[in-house]
C-alpha atoms as a PDB file:
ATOM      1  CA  UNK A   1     -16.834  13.088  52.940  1.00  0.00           C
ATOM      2  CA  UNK A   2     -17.352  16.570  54.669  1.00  0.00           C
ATOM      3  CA  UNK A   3     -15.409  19.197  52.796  1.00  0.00           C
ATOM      4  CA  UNK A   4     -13.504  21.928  55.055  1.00  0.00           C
ATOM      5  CA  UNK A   5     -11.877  23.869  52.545  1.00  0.00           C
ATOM      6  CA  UNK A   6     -14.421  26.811  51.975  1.00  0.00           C
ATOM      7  CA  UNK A   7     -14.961  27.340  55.658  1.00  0.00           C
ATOM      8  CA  UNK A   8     -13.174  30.288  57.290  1.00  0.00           C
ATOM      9  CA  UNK A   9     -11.255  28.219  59.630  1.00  0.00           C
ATOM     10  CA  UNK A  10      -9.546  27.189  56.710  1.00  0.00           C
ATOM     11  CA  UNK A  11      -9.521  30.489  54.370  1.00  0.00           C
ATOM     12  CA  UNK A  12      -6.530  30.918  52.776  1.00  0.00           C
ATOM     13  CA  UNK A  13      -3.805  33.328  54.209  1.00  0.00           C
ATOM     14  CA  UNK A  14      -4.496  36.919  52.813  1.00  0.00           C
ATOM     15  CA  UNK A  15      -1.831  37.668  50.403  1.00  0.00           C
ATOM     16  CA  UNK A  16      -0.615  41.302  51.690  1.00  0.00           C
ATOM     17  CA  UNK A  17      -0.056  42.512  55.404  1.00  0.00           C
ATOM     18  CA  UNK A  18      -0.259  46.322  56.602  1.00  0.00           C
ATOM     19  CA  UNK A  19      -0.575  49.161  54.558  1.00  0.00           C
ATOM     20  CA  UNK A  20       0.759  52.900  54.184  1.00  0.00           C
ATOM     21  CA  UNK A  21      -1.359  55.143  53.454  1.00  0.00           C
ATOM     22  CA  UNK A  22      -0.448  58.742  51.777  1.00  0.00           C
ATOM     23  CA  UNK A  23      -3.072  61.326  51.668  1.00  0.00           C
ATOM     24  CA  UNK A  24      -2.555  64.449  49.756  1.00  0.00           C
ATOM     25  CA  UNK A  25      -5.660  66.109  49.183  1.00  0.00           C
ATOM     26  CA  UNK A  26      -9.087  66.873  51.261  1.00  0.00           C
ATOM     27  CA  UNK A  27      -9.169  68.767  54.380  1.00  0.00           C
ATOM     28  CA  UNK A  28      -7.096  66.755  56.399  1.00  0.00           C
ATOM     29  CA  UNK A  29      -3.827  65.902  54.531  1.00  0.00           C
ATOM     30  CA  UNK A  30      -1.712  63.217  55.846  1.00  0.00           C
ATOM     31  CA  UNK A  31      -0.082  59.732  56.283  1.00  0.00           C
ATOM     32  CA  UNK A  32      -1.987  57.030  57.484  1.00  0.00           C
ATOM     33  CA  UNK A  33      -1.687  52.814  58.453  1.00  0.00           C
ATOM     34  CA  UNK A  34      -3.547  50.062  57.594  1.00  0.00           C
ATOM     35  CA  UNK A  35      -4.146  46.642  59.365  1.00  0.00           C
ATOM     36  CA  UNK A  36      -4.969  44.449  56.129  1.00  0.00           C
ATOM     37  CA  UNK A  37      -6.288  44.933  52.965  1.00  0.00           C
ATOM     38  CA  UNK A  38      -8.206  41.334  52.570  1.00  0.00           C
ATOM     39  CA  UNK A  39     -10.073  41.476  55.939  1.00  0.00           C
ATOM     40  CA  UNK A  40     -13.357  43.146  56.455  1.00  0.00           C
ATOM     41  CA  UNK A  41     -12.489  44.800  60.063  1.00  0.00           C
ATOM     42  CA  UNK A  42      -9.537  46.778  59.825  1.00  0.00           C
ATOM     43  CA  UNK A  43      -7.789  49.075  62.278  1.00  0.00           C
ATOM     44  CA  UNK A  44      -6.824  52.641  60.704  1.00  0.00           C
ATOM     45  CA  UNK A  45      -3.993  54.556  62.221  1.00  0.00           C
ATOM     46  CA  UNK A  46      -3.694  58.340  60.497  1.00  0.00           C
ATOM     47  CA  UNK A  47      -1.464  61.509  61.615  1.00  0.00           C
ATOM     48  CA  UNK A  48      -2.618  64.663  60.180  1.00  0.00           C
ATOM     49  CA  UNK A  49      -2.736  68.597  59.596  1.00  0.00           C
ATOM     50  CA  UNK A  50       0.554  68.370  61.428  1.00  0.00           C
ATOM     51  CA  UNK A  51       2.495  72.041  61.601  1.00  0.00           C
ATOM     52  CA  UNK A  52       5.328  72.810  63.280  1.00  0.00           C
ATOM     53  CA  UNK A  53       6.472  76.656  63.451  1.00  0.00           C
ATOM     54  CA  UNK A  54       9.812  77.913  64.269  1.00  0.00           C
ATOM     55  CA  UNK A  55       8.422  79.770  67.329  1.00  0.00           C
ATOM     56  CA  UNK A  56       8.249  77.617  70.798  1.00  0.00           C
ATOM     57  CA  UNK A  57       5.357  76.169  71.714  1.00  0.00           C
ATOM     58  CA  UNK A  58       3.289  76.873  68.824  1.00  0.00           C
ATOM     59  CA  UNK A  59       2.222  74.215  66.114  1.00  0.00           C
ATOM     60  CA  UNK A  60      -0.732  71.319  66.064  1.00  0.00           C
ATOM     61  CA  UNK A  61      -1.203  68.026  65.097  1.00  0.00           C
ATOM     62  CA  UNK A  62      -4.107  65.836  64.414  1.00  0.00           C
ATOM     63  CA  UNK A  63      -4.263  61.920  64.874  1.00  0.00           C
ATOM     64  CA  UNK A  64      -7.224  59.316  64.858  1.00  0.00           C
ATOM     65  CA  UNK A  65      -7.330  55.516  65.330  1.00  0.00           C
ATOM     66  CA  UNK A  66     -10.442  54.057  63.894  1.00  0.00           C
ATOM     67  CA  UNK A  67     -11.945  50.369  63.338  1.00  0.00           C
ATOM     68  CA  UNK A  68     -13.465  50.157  59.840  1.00  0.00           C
ATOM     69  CA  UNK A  69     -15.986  47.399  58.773  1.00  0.00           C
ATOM     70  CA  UNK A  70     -16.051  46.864  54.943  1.00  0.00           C
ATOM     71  CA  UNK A  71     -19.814  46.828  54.595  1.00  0.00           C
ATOM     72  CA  UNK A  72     -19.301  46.018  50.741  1.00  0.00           C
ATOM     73  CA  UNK A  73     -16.513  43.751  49.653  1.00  0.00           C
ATOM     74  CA  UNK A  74     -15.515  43.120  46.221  1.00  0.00           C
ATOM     75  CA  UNK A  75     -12.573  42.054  43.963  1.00  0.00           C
ATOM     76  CA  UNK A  76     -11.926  45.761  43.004  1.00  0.00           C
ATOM     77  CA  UNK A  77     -13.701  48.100  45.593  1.00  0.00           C
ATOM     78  CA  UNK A  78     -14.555  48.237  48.705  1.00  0.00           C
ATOM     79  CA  UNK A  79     -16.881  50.128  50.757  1.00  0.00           C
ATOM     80  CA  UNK A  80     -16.232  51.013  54.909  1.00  0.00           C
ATOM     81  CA  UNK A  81     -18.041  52.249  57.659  1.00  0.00           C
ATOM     82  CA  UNK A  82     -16.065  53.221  60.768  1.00  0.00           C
ATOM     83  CA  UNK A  83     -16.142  54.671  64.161  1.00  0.00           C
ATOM     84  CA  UNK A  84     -12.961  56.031  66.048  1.00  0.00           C
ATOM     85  CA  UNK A  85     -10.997  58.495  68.210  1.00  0.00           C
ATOM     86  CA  UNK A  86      -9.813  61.929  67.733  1.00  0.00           C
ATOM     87  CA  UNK A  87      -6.820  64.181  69.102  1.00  0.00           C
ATOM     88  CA  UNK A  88      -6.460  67.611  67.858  1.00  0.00           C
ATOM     89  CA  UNK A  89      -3.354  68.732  69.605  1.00  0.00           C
ATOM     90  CA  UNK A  90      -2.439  72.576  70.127  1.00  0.00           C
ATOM     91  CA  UNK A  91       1.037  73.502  70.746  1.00  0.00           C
ATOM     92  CA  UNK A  92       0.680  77.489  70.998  1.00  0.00           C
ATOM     93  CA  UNK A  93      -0.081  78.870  74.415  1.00  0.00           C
ATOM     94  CA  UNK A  94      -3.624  79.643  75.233  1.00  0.00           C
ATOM     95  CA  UNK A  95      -5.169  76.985  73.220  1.00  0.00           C
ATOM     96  CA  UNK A  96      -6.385  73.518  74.551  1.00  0.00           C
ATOM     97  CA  UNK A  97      -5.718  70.523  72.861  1.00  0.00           C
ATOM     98  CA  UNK A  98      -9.463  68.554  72.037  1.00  0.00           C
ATOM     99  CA  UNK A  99     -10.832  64.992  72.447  1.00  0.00           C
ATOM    100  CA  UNK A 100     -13.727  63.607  70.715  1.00  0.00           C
ATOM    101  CA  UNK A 101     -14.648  60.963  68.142  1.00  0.00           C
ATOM    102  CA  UNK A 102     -14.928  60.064  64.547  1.00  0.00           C
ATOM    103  CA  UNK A 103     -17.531  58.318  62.237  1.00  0.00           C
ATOM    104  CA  UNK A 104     -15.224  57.352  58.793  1.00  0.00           C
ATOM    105  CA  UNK A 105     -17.285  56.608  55.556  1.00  0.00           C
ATOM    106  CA  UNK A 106     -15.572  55.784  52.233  1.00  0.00           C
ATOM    107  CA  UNK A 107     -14.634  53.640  49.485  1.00  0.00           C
ATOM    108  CA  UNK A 108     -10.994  52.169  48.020  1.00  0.00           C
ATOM    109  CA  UNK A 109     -10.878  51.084  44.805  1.00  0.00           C
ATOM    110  CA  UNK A 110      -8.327  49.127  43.354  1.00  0.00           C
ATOM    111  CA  UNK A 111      -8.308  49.884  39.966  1.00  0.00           C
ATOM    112  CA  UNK A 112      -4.629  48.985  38.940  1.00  0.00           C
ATOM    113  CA  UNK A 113      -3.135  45.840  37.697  1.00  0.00           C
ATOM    114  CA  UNK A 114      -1.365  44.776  41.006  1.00  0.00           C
ATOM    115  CA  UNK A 115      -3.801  44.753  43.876  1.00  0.00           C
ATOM    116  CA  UNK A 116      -2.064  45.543  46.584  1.00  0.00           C
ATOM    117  CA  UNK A 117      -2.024  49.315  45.830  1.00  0.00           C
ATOM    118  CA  UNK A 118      -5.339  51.410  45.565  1.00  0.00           C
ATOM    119  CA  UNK A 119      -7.035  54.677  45.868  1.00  0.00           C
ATOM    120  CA  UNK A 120      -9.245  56.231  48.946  1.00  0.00           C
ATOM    121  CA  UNK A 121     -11.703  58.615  49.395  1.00  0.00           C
ATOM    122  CA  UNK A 122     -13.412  59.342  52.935  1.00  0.00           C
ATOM    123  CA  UNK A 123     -15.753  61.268  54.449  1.00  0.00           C
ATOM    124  CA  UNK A 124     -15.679  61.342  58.006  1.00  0.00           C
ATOM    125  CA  UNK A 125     -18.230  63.342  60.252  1.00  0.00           C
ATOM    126  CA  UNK A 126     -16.866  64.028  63.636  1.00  0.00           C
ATOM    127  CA  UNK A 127     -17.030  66.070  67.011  1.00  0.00           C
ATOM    128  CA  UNK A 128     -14.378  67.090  69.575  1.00  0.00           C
ATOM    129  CA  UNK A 129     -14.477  69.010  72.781  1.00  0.00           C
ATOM    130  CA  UNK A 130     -11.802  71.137  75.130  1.00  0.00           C
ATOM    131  CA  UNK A 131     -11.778  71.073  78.719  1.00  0.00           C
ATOM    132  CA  UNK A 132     -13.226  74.112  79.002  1.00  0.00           C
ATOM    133  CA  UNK A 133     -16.644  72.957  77.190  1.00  0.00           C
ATOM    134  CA  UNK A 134     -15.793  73.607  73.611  1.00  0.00           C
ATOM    135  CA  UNK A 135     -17.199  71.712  70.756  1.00  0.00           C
ATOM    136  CA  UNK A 136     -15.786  71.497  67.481  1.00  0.00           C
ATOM    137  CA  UNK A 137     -18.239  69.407  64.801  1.00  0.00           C
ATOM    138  CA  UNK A 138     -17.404  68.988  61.129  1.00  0.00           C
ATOM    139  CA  UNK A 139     -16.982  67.169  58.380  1.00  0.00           C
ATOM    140  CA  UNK A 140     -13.220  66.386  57.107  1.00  0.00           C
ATOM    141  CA  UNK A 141     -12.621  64.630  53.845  1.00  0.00           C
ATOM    142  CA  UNK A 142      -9.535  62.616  52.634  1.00  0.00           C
ATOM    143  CA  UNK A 143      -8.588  61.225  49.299  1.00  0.00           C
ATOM    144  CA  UNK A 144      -4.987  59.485  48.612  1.00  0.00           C
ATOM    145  CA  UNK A 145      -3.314  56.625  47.825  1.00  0.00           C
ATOM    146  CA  UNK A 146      -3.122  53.420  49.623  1.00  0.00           C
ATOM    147  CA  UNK A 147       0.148  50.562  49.286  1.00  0.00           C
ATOM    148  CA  UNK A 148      -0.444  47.623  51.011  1.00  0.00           C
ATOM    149  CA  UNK A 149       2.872  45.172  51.598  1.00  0.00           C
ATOM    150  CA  UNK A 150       3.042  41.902  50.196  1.00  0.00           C
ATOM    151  CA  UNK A 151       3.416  38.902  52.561  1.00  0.00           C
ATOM    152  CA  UNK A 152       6.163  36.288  52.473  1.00  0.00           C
ATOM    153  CA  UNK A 153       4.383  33.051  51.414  1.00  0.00           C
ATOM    154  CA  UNK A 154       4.849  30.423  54.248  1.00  0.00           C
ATOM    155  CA  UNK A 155       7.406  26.973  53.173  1.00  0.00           C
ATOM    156  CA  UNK A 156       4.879  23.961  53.114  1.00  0.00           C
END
């Protein structure tokens, strides 16, 4: 008899749903959102650097939406690549807000007893641009902590 069980049209439902990530140290500190945990593409949501000054229209805030592959997948790490989009945005008057892309690189580790909470550090070259013609290239770096919800399991 053919056996279906170990193909992925019948994987077994991962066990948590969307994370929150918080990111405290590195260049860009921040909060960020995770699609899964237990796939290999994942869709990263982060808001960033965000300052807002009690004078009008002066502040910024940095977000980027990325799809991550996890190149290496294990039990207790695993390791991403990623490419993305990036918004700097400038609230103070005479600066532009800038548009340009992202390349992240990192690992999370899961190094607790419960596995649906981890650790992350990133590396993430990227480049962004003005209107006027203005590049910005750099490297920011990220390292935090990453809780990932637990799913309901479904009545058989």
């Amino acid at each position: 008899m053919l056996s279906l069980a170990g193909s992925p049209l019948f994987a077994q439902t991962p066990k948590t749903g969307v994370g929150l990530g918080i990111y405290p140290t590195g260049t860009e500190t921040g909060f960020g959102f995770r699609s899964s945990r237990d796939n290999r593409w994942v869709v990263d949501v982060r808001a960033t650097r965000a300052n807002v000054f009690t004078k009008p229209n002066s502040g910024s805030f940095v977000n980027e939406v990325s799809l991550l592959y996890r190149v290496a997948y294990y039990e207790k790490i695993r390791f991403h690549l990623g490419a993305g989009g990036r918004a700097d945005w400038n609230f103070a008057e005479g600066q532009s807000h800038r548009y340009g892309f992202v390349t992240p690189l990192g690992i999370e580790a899961f190094p607790f007893p419960f596995q649906h909470a981890g650790l992350f550090f990133e590396a993430a070259p990227f480049c962004t641009w003005t209107n006027s013609g203005t590049t910005n290239v750099g490297i920011r770096t990220v390292a935090g902590f990453v809780f990932y919800f637990l799913k309901k399991e479904g009545k058989d």
